[in-house]
C-alpha atoms as a PDB file:
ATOM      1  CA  UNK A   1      -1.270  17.428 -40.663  1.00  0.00           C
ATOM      2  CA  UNK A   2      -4.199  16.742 -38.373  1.00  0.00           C
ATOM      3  CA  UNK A   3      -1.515  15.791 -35.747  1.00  0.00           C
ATOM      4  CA  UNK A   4       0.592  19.060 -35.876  1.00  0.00           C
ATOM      5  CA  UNK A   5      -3.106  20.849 -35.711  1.00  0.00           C
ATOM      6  CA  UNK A   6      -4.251  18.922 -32.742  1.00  0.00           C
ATOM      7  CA  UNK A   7      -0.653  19.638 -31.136  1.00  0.00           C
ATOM      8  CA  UNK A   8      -1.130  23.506 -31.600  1.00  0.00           C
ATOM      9  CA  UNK A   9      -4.842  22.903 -30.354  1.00  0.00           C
ATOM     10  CA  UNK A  10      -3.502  21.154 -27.336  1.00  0.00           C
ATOM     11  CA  UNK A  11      -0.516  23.513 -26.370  1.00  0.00           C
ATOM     12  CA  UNK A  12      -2.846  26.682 -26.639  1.00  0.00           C
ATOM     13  CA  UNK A  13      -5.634  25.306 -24.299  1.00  0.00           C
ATOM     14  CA  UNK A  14      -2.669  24.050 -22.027  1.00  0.00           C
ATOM     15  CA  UNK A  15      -0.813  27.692 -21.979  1.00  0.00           C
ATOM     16  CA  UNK A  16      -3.844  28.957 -20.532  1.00  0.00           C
ATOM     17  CA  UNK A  17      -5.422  26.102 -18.628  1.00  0.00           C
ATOM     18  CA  UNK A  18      -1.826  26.287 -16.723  1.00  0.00           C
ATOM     19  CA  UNK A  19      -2.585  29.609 -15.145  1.00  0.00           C
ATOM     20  CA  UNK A  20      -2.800  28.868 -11.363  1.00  0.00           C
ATOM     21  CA  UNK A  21      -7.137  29.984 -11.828  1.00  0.00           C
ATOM     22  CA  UNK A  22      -7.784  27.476 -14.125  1.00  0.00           C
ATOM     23  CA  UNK A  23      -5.847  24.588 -12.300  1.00  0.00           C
ATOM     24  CA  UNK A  24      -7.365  25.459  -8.639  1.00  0.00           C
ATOM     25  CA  UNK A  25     -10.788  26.608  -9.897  1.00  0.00           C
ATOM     26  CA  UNK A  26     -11.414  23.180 -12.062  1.00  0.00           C
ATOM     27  CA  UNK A  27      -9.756  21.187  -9.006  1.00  0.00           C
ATOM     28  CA  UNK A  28     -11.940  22.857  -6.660  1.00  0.00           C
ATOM     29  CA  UNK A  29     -15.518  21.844  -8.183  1.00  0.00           C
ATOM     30  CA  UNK A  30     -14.326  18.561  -9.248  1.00  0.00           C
ATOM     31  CA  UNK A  31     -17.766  17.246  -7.443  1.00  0.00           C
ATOM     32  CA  UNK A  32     -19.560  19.061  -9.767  1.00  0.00           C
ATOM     33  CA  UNK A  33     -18.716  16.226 -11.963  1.00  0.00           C
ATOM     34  CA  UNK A  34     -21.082  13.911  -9.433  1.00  0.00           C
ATOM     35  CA  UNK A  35     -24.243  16.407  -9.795  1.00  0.00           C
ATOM     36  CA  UNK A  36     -25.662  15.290 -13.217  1.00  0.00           C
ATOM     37  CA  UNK A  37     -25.381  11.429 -12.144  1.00  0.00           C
ATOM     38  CA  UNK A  38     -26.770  12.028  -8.897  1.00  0.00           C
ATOM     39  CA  UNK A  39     -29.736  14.078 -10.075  1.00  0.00           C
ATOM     40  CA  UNK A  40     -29.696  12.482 -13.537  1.00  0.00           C
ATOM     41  CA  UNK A  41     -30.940  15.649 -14.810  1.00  0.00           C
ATOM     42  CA  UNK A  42     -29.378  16.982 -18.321  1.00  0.00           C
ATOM     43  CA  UNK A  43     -29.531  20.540 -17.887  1.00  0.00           C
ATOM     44  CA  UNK A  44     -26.836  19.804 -14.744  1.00  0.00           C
ATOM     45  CA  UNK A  45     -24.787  17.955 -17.291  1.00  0.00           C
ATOM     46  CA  UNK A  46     -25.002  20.142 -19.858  1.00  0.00           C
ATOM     47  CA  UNK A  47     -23.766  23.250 -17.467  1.00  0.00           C
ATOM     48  CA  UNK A  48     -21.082  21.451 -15.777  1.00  0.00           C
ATOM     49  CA  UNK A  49     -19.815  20.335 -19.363  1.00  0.00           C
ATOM     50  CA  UNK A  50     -19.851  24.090 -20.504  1.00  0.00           C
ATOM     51  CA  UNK A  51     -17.815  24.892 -17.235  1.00  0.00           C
ATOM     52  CA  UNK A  52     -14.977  22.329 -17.650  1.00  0.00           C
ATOM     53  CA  UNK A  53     -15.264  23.101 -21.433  1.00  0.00           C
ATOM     54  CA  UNK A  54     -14.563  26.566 -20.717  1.00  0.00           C
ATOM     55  CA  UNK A  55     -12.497  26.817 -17.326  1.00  0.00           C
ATOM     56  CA  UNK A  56      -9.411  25.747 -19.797  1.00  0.00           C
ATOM     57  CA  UNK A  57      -9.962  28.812 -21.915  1.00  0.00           C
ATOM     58  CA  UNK A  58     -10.893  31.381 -19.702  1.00  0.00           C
ATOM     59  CA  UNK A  59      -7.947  32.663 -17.937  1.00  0.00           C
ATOM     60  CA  UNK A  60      -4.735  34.139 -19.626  1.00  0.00           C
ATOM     61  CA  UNK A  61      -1.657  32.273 -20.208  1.00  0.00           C
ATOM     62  CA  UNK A  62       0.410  33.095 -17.186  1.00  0.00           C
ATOM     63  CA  UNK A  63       3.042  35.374 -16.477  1.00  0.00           C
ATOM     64  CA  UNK A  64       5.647  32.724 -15.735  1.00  0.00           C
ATOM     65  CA  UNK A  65       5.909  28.860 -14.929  1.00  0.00           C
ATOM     66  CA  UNK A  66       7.093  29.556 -11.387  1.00  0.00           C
ATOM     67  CA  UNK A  67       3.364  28.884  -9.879  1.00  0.00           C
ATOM     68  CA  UNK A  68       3.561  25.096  -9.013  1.00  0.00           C
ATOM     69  CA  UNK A  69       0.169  24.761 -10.398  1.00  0.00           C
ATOM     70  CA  UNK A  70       1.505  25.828 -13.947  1.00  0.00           C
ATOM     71  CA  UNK A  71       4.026  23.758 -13.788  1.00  0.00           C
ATOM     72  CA  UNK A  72       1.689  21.004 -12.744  1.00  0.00           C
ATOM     73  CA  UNK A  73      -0.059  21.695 -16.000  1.00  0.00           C
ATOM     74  CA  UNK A  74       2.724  22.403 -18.207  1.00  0.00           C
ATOM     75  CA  UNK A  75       4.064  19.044 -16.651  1.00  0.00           C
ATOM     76  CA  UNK A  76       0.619  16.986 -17.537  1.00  0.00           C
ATOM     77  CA  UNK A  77       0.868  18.248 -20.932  1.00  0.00           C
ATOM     78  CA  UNK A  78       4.371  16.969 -21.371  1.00  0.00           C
ATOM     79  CA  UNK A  79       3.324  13.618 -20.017  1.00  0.00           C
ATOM     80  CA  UNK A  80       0.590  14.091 -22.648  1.00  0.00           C
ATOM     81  CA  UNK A  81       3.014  13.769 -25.160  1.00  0.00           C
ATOM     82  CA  UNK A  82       5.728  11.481 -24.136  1.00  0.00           C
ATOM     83  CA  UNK A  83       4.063   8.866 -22.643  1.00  0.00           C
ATOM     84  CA  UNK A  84       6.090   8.186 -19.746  1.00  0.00           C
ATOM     85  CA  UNK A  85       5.425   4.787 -17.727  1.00  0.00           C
ATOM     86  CA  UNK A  86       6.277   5.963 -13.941  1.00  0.00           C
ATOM     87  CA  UNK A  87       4.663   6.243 -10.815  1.00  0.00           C
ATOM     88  CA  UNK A  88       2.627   9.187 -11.939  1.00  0.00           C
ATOM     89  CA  UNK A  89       0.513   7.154 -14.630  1.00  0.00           C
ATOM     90  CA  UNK A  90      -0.567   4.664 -11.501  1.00  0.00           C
ATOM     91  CA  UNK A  91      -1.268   7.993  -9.294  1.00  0.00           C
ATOM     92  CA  UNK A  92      -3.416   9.115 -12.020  1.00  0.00           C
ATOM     93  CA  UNK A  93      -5.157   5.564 -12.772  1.00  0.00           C
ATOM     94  CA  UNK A  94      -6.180   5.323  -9.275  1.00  0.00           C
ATOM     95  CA  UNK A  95      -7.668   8.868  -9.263  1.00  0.00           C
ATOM     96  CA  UNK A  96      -9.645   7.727 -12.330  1.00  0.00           C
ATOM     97  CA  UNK A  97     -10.506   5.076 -10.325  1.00  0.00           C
ATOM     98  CA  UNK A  98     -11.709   6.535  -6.867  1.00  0.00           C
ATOM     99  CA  UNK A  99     -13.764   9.186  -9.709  1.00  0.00           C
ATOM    100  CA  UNK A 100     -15.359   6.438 -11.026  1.00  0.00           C
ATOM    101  CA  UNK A 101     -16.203   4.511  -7.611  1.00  0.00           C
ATOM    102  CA  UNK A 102     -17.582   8.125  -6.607  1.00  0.00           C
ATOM    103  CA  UNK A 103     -19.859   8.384  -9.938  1.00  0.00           C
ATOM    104  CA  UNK A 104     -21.345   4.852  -9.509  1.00  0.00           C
ATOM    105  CA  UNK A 105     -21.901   5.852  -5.445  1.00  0.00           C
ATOM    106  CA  UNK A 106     -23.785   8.564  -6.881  1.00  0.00           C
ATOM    107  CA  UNK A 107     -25.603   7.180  -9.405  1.00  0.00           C
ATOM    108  CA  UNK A 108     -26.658   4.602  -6.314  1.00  0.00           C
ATOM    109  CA  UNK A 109     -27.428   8.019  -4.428  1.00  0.00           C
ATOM    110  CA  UNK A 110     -24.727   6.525  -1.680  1.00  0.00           C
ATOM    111  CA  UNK A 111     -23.829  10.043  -0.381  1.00  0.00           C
ATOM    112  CA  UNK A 112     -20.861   8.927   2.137  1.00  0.00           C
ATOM    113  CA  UNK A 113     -19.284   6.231  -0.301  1.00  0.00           C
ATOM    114  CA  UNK A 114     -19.524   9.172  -3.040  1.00  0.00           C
ATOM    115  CA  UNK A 115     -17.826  12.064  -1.142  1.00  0.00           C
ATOM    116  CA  UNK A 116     -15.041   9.589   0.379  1.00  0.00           C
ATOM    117  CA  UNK A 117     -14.421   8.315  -2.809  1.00  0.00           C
ATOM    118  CA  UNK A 118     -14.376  12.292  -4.887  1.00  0.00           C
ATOM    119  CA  UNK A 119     -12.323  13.101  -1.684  1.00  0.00           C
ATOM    120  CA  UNK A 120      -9.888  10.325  -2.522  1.00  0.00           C
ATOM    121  CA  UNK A 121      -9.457  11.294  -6.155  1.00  0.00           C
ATOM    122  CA  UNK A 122      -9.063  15.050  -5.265  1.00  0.00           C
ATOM    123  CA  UNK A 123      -6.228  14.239  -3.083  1.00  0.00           C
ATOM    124  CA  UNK A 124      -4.340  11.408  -5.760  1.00  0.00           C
ATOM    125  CA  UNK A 125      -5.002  14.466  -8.392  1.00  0.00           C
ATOM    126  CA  UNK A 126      -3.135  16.517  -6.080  1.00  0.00           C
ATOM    127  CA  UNK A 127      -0.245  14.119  -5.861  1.00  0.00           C
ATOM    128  CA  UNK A 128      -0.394  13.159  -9.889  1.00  0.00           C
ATOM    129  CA  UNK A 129      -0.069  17.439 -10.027  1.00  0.00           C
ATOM    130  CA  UNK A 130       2.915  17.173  -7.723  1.00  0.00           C
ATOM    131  CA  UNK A 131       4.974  14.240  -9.741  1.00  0.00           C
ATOM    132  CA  UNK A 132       3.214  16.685 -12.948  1.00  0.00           C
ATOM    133  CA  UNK A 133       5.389  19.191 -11.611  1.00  0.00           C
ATOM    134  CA  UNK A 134       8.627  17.162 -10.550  1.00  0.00           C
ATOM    135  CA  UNK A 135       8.393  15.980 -14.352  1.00  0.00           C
ATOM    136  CA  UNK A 136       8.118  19.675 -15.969  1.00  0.00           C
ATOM    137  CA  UNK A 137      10.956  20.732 -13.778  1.00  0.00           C
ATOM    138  CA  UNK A 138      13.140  17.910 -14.729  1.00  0.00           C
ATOM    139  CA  UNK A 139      12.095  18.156 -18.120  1.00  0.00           C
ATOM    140  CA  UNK A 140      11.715  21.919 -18.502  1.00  0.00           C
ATOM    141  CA  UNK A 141      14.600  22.119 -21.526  1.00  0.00           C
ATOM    142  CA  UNK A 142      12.422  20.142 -23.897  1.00  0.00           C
ATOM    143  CA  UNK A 143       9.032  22.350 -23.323  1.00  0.00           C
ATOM    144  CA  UNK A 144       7.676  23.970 -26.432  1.00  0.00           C
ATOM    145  CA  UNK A 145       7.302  27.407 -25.691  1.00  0.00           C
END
């Protein structure tokens, strides 16, 4: 039961996180993510939690899955779900990584070693959304819809 609830839970926020906004828009202030460590202030973590809390939910389900940021979505969600081992779950390891390395440069205040390293994990996200994609494409048949 609670899995078949969480499932629903987790194909609704997809539908509309997979609108091409939501994708680009949370991509785009992914260094928002550094502000609360590097200020250490609360109130910035409490407003950049609302904001990737919400960005999911805000924008309609798209039209189509022809954007290749919905499929990049639609594609992370199936990933979600079947667990593939490929070169996608190393892609997105190693952006976890370089977010991490840019989080403890910025709890360190280290603004250079910070920016190259949320630079670095913006650009692996951007390949993990491209294999995302290749995967939803190849995989399109056995999307829940």
């Amino acid at each position: 039961m609670a899995r078949t609830h969480l499932g629903r839970l987790r194909r609704s926020v997809f539908a509309r996180h997979s609108h091409p906004w939501s994708a680009w828009s949370r991509w785009a202030t992914t260094p928002l993510v550094l502000l609360p460590v590097w200020t250490r202030s609360r109130k910035h973590a409490a407003a950049v939690a609302v904001w990737f809390a919400l960005n999911p939910v805000v924008f309609p389900k798209p039209a189509d899955d022809r954007a290749w940021p919905t499929r990049a979505m639609l594609g992370e969600e199936m990933r979600m779900t079947d667990r593939p081992r490929d070169a996608a779950t190393a892609v997105n390891a190693a952006a976890s990584a370089a977010m991490l390395a840019a989080m403890a440069s910025a709890r360190r205040r280290r603004s250079v070693p910070a920016a190259v390293s949320c630079a670095a994990s913006m650009a692996l996200l951007l390949v993990y959304w491209d294999l995302a994609a290749r995967y939803y494409d190849g995989h399109r048949s056995d999307a829940p819809r």
